[in-house]
N, C-alpha and C. Protein backbone atom coordinates (compact mmCIF):
# COMPACT_ATOMS: atom_id res chain seq x y z
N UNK A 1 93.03 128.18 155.90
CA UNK A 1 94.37 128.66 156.00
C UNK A 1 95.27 127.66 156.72
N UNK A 2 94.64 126.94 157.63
CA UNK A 2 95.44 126.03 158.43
C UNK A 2 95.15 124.92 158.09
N UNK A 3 94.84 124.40 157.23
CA UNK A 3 94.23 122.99 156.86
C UNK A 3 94.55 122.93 155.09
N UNK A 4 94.80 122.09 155.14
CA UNK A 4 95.27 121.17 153.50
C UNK A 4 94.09 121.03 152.75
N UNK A 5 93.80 121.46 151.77
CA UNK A 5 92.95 121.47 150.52
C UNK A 5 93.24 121.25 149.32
N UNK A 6 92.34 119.96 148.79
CA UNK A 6 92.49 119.68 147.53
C UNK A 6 91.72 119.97 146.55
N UNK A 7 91.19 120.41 146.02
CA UNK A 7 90.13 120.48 144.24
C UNK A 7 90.66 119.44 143.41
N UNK A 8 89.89 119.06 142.76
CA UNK A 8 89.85 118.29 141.60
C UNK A 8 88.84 118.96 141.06
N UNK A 9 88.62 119.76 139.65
CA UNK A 9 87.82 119.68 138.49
C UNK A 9 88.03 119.00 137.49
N UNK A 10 86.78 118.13 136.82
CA UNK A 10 86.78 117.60 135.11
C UNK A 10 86.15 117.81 134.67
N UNK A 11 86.12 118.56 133.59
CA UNK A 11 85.64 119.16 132.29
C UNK A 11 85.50 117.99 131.30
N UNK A 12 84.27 117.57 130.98
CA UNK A 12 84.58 116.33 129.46
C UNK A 12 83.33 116.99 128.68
N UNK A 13 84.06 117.46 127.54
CA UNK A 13 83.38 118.15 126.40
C UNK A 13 82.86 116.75 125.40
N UNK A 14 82.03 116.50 124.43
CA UNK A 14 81.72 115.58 123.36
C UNK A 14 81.29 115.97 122.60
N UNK A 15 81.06 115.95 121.42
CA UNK A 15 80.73 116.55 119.97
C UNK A 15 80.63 115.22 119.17
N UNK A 16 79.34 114.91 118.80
CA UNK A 16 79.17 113.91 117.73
C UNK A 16 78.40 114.23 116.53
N UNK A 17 79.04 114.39 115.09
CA UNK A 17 78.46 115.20 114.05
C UNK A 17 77.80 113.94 113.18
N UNK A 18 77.44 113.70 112.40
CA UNK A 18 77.03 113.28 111.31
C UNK A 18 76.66 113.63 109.98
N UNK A 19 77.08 113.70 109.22
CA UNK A 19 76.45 114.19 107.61
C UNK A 19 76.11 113.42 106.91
N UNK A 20 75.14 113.39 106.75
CA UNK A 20 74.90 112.19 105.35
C UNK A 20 74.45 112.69 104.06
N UNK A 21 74.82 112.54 102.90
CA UNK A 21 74.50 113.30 101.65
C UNK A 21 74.89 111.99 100.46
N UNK A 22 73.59 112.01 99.65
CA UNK A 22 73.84 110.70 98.77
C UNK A 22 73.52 111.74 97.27
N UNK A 23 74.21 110.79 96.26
CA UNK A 23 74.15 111.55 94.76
C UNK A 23 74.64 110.61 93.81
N UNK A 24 73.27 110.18 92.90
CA UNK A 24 73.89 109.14 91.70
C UNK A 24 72.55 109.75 90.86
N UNK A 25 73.10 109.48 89.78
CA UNK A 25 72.18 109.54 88.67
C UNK A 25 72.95 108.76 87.48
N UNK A 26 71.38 108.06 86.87
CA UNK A 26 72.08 106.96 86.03
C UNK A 26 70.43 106.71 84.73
N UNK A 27 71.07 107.11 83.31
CA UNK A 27 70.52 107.42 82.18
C UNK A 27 70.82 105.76 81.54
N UNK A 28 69.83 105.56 81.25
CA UNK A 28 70.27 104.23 79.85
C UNK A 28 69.37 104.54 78.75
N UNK A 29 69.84 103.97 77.77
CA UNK A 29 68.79 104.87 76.64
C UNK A 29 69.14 103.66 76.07
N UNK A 30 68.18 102.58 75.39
CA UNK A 30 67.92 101.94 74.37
C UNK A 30 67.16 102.02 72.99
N UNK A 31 68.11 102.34 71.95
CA UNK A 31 66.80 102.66 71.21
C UNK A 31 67.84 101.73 70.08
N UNK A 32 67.52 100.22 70.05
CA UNK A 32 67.59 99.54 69.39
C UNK A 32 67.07 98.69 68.35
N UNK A 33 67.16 97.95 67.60
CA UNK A 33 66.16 97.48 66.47
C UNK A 33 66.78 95.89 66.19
N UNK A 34 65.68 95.28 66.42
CA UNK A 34 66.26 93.87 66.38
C UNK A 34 64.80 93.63 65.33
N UNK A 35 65.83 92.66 63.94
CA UNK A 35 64.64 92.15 62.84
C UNK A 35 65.46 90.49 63.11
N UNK A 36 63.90 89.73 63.26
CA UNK A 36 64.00 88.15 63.23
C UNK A 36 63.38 87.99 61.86
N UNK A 37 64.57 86.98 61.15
CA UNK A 37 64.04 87.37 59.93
C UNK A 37 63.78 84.95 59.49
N UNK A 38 63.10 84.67 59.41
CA UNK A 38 63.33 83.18 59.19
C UNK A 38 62.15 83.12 57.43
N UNK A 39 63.14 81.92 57.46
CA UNK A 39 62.61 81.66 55.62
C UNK A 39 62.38 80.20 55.83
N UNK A 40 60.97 79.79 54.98
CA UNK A 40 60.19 78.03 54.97
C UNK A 40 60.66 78.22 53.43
N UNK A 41 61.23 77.07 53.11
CA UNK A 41 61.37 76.28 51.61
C UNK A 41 61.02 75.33 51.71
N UNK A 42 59.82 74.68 51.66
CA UNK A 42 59.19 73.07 51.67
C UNK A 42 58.33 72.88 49.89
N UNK A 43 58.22 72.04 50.09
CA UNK A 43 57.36 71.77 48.79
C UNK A 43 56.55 70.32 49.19
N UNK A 44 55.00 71.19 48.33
CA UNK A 44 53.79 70.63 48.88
C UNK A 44 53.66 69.44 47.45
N UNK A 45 53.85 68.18 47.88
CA UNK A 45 53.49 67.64 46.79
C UNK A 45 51.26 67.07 46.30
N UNK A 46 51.10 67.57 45.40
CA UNK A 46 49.82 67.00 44.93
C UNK A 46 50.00 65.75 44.48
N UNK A 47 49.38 64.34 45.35
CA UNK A 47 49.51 62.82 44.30
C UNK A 47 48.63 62.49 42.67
N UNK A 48 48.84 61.84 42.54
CA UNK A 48 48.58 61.18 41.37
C UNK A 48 46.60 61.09 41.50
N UNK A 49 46.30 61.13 40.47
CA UNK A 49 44.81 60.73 40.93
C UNK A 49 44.38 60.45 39.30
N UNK A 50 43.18 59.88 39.13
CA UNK A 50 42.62 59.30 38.10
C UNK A 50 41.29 59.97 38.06
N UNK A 51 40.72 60.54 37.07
CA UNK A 51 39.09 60.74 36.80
C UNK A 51 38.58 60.09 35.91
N UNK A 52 37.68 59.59 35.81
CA UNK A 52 36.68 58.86 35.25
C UNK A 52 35.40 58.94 35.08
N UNK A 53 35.19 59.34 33.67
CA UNK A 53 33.71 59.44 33.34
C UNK A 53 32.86 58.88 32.10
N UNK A 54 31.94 58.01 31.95
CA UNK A 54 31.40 57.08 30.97
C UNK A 54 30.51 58.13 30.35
N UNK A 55 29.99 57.96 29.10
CA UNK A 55 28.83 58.28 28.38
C UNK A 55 28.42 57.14 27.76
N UNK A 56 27.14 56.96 28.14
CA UNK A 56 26.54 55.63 27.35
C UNK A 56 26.26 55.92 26.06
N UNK A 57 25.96 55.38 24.88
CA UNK A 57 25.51 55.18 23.52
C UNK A 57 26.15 56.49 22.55
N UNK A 58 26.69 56.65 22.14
CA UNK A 58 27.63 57.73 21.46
C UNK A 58 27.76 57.16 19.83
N UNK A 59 27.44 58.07 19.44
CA UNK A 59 27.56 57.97 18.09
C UNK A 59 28.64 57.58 17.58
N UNK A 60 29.10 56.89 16.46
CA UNK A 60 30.68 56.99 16.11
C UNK A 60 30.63 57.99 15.29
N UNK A 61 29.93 58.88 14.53
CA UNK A 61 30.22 59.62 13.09
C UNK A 61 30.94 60.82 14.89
N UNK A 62 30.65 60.91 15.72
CA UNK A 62 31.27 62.03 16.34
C UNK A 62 32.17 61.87 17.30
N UNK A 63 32.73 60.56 17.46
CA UNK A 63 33.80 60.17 17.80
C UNK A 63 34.96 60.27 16.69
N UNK A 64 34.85 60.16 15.61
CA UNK A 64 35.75 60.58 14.41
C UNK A 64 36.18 61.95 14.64
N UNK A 65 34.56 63.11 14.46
CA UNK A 65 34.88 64.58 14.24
C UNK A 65 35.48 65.20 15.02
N UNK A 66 34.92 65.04 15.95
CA UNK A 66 35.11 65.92 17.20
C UNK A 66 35.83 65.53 18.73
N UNK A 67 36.34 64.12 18.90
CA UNK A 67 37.12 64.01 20.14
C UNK A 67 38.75 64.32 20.04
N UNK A 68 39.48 64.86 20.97
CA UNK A 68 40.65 65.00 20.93
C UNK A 68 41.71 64.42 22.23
N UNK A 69 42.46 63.78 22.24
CA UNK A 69 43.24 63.01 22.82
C UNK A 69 44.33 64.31 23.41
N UNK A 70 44.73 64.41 24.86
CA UNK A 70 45.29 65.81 25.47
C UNK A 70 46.19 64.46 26.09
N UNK A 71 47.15 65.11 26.19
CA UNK A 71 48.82 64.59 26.71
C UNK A 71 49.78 65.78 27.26
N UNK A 72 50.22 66.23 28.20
CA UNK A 72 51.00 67.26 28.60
C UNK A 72 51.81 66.53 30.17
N UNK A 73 52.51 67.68 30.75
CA UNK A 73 52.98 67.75 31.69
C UNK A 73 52.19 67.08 32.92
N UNK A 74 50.73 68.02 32.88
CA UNK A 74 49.67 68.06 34.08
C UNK A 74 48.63 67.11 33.95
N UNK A 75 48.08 66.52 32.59
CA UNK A 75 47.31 65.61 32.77
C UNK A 75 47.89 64.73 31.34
N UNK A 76 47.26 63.51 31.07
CA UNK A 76 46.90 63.04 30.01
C UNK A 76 45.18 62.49 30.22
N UNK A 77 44.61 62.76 28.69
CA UNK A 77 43.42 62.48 28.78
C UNK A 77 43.19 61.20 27.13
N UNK A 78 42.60 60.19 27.83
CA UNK A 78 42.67 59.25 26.77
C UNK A 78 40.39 58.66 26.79
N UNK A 79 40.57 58.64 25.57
CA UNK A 79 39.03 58.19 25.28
C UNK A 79 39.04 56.94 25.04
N UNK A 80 38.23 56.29 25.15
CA UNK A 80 38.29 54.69 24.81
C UNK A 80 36.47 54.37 24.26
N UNK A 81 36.77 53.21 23.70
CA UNK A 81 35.14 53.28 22.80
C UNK A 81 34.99 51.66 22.59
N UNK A 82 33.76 51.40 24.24
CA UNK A 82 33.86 49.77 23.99
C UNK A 82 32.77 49.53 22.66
N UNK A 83 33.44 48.95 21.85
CA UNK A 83 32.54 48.66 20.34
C UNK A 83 31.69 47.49 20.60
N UNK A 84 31.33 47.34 21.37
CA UNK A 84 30.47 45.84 22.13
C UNK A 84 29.22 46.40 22.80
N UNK A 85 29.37 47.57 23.70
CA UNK A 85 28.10 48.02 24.41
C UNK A 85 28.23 49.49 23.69
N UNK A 86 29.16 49.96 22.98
CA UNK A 86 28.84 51.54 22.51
C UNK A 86 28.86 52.51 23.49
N UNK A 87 29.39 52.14 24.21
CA UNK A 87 30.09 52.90 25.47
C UNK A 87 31.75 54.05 25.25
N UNK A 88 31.15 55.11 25.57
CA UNK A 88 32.98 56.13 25.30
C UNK A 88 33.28 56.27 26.62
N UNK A 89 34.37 56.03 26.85
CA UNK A 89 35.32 56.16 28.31
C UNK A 89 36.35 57.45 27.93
N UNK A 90 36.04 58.58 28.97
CA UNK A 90 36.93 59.61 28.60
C UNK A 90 38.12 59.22 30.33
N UNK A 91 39.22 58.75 29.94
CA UNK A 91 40.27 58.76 31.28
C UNK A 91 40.93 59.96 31.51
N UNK A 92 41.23 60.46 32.97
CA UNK A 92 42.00 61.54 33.02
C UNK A 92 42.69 61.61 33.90
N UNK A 93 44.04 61.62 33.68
CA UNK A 93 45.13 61.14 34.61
C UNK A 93 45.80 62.34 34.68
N UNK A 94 45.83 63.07 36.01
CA UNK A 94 46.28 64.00 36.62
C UNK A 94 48.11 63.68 37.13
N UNK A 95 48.80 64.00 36.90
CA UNK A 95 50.19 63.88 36.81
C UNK A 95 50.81 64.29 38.75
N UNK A 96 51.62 63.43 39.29
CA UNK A 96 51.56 64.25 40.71
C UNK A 96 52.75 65.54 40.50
N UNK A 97 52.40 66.67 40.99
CA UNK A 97 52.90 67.82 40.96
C UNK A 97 53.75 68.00 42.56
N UNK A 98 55.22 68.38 42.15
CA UNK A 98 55.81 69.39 43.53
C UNK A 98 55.42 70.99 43.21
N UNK A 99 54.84 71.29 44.35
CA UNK A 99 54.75 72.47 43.93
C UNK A 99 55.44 73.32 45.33
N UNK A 100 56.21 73.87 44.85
CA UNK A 100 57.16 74.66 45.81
C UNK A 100 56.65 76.11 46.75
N UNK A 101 57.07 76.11 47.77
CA UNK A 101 56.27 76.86 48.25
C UNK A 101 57.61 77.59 49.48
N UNK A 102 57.55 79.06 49.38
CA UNK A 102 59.19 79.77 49.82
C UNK A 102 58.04 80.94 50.80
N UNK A 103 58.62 81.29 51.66
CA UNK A 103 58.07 82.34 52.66
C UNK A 103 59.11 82.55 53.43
N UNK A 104 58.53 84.38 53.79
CA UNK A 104 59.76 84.54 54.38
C UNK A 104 59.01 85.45 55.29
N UNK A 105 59.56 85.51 56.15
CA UNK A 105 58.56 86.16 57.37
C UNK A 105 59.77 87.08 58.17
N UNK A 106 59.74 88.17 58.39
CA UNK A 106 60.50 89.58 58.94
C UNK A 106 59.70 90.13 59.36
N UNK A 107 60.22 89.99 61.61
CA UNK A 107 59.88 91.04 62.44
C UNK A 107 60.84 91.83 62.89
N UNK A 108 60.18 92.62 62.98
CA UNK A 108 61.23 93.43 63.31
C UNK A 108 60.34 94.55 64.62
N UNK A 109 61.62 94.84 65.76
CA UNK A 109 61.47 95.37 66.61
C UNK A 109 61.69 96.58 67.01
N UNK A 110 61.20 97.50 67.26
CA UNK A 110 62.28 99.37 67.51
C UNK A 110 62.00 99.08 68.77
N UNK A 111 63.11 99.08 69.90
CA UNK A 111 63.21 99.74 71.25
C UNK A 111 63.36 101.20 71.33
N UNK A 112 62.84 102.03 71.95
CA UNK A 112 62.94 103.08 72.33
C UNK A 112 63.03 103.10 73.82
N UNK A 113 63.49 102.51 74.72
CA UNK A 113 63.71 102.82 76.44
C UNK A 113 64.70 103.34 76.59
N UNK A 114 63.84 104.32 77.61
CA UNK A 114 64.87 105.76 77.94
C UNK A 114 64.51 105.11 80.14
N UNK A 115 65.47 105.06 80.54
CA UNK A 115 65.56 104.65 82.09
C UNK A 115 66.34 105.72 82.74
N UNK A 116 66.14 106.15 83.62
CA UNK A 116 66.94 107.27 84.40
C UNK A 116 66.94 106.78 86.20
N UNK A 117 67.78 106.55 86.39
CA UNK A 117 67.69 106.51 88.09
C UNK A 117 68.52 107.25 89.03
N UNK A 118 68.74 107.56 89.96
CA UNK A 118 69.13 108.06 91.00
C UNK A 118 69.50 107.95 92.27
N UNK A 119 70.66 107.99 92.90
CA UNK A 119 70.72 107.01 94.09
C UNK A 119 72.15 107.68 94.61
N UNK A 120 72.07 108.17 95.50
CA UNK A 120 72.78 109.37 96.62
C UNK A 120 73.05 109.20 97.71
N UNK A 121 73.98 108.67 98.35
CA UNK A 121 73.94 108.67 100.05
C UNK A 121 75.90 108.29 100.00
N UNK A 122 75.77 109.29 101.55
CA UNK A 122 77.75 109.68 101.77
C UNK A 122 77.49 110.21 103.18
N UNK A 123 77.81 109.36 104.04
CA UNK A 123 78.09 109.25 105.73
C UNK A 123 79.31 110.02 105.90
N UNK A 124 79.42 111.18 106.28
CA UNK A 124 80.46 111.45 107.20
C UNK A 124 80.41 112.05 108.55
N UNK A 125 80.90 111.22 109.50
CA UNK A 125 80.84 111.08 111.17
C UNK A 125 82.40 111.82 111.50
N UNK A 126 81.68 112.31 112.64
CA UNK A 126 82.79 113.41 113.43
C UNK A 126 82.64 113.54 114.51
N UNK A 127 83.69 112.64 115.40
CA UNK A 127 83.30 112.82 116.63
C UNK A 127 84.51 113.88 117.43
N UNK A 128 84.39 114.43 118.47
CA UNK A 128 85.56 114.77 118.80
C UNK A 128 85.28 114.72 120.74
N UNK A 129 86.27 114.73 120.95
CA UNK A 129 86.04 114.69 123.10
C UNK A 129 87.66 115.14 123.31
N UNK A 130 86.60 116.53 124.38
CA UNK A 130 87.68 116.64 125.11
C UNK A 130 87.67 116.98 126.43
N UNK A 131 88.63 116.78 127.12
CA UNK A 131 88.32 116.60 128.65
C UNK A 131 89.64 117.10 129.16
N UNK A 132 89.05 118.16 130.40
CA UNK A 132 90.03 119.14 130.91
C UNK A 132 90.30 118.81 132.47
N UNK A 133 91.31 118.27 132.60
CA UNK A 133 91.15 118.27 134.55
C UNK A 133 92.22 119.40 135.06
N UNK A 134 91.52 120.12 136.26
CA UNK A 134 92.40 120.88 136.79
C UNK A 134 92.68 120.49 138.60
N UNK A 135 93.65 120.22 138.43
CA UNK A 135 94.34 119.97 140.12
C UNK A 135 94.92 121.54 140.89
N UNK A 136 94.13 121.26 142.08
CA UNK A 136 94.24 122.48 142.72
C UNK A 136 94.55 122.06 144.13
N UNK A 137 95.99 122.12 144.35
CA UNK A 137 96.18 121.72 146.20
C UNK A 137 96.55 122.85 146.71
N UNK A 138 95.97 122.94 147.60
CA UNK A 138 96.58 123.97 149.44
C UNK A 138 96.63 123.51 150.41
N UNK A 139 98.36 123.93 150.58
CA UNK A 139 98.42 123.27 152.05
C UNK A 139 98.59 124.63 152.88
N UNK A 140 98.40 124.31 154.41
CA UNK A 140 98.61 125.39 155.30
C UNK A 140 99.86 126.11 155.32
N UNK A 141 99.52 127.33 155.73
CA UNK A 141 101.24 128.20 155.82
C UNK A 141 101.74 127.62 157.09
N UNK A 142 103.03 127.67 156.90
CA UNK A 142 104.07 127.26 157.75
C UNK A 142 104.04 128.01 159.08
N UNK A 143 104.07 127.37 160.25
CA UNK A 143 104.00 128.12 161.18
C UNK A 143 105.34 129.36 161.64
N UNK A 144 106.19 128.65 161.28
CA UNK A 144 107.50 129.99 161.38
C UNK A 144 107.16 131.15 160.38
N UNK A 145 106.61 130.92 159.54
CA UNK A 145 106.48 132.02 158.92
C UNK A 145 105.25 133.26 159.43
N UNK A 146 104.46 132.53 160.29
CA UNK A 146 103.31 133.08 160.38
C UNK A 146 103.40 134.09 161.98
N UNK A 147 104.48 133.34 162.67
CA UNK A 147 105.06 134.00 163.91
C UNK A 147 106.04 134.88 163.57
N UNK A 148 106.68 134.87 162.33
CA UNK A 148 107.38 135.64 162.28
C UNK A 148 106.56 137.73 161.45
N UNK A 149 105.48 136.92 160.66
CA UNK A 149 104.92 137.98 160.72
C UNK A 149 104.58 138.62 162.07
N UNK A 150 103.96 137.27 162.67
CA UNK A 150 102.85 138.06 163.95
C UNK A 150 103.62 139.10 164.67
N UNK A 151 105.44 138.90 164.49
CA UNK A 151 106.14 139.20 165.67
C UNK A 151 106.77 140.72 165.20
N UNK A 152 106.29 140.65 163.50
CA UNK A 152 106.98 141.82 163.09
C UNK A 152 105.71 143.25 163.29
N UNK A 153 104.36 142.35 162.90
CA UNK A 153 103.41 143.72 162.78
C UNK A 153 103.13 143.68 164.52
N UNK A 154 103.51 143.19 165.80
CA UNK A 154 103.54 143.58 167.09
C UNK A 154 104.71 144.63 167.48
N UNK A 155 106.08 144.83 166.50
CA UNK A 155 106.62 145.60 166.72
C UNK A 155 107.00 146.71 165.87
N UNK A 156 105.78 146.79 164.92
CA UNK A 156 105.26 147.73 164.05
C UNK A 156 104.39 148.63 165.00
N UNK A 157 103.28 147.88 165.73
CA UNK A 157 102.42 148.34 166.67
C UNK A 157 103.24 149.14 167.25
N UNK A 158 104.14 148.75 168.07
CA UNK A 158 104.92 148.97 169.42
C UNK A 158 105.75 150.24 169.16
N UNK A 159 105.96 150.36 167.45
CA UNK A 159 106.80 151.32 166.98
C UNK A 159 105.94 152.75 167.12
N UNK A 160 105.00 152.26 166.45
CA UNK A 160 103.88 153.58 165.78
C UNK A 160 103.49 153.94 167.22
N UNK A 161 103.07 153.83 168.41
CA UNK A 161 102.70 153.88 170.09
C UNK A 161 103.27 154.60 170.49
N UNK A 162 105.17 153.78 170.25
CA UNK A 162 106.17 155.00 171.23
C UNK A 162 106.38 156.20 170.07
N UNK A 163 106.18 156.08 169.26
CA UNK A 163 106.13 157.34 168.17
C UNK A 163 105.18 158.34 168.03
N UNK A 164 104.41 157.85 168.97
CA UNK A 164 102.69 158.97 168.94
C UNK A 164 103.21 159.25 170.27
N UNK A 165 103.01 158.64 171.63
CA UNK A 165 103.33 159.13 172.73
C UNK A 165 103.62 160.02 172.63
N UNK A 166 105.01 160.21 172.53
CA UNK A 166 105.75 161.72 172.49
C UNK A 166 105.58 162.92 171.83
């Protein structure tokens, strides 16, 4: 009552939230078809070549009847008849040939990939603070005021005394 008093209170509240929540989803679908398609046109050539084959002692009555002389595209075939040793020479001359040669070769691919993924995440932070101060001063009552009570409830006393007396 007669002496000066101060308080200080602080109140510091804090709240720190966090949420985290993630969300993806992700489909690819391939279902494609790829054909590699490549073509060879070369040509194989066969060379020239000669065959040769003798028969010793040969009749002539069947060299008349029966031999035949072949001439074409692919070969010629010629007989010959040495009249000295009686020897028949059949020659055979093979012609050189291109012979063409075409291919064609097609792959072909089906994709079918089906991929699905997923992938989710979302931070939200929340902080909040709060802080309360309360100031609380008292100072002493004034002394005039406190004599002036003292002086009123002494002649309150003094009243109620001579008022019973009698």
């Amino acid at each position: 009552m007669f002496k000066q008093t101060v308080k200080d209170k602080e109140l510091v509240r804090t709240e720190h939230t966090e949420k985290t929540t993630a969300d993806s989803i992700g489909l690819i679908i391939d279902k494609s078809v790829v054909v590699e398609r490549s073509e060879v046109d070369t040509t194989v050539v066969v060379p020239k070549k000669v065959v040769e084959q003798t028969k010793e002692s040969v009749n002539m009555d069947s060299l008349i009847n029966g031999i035949t002389i072949i001439s074409d595209a692919l070969v010629d075939v010629q007989l010959m008849l040495n009249p000295v040793t009686g020897a028949l020479k059949a020659i055979a001359t093979l012609h050189p040939q291109s012979i063409t040669v075409r291919g064609i070769r097609t792959i072909t691919t089906h994709k079918d990939v089906t991929q699905r993924s997923e992938q989710k995440k979302a931070v939200l932070v929340n902080d909040k603070a709060e802080r309360k101060t309360v100031h609380k001063e008292k100072e002493p009552a004034k002394m005039g005021i406190l004599l002036a009570i003292a002086v009123l409830l002494i002649l309150l006393f003094g009243a109620y005394k001579l008022l019973n007396q009698k």
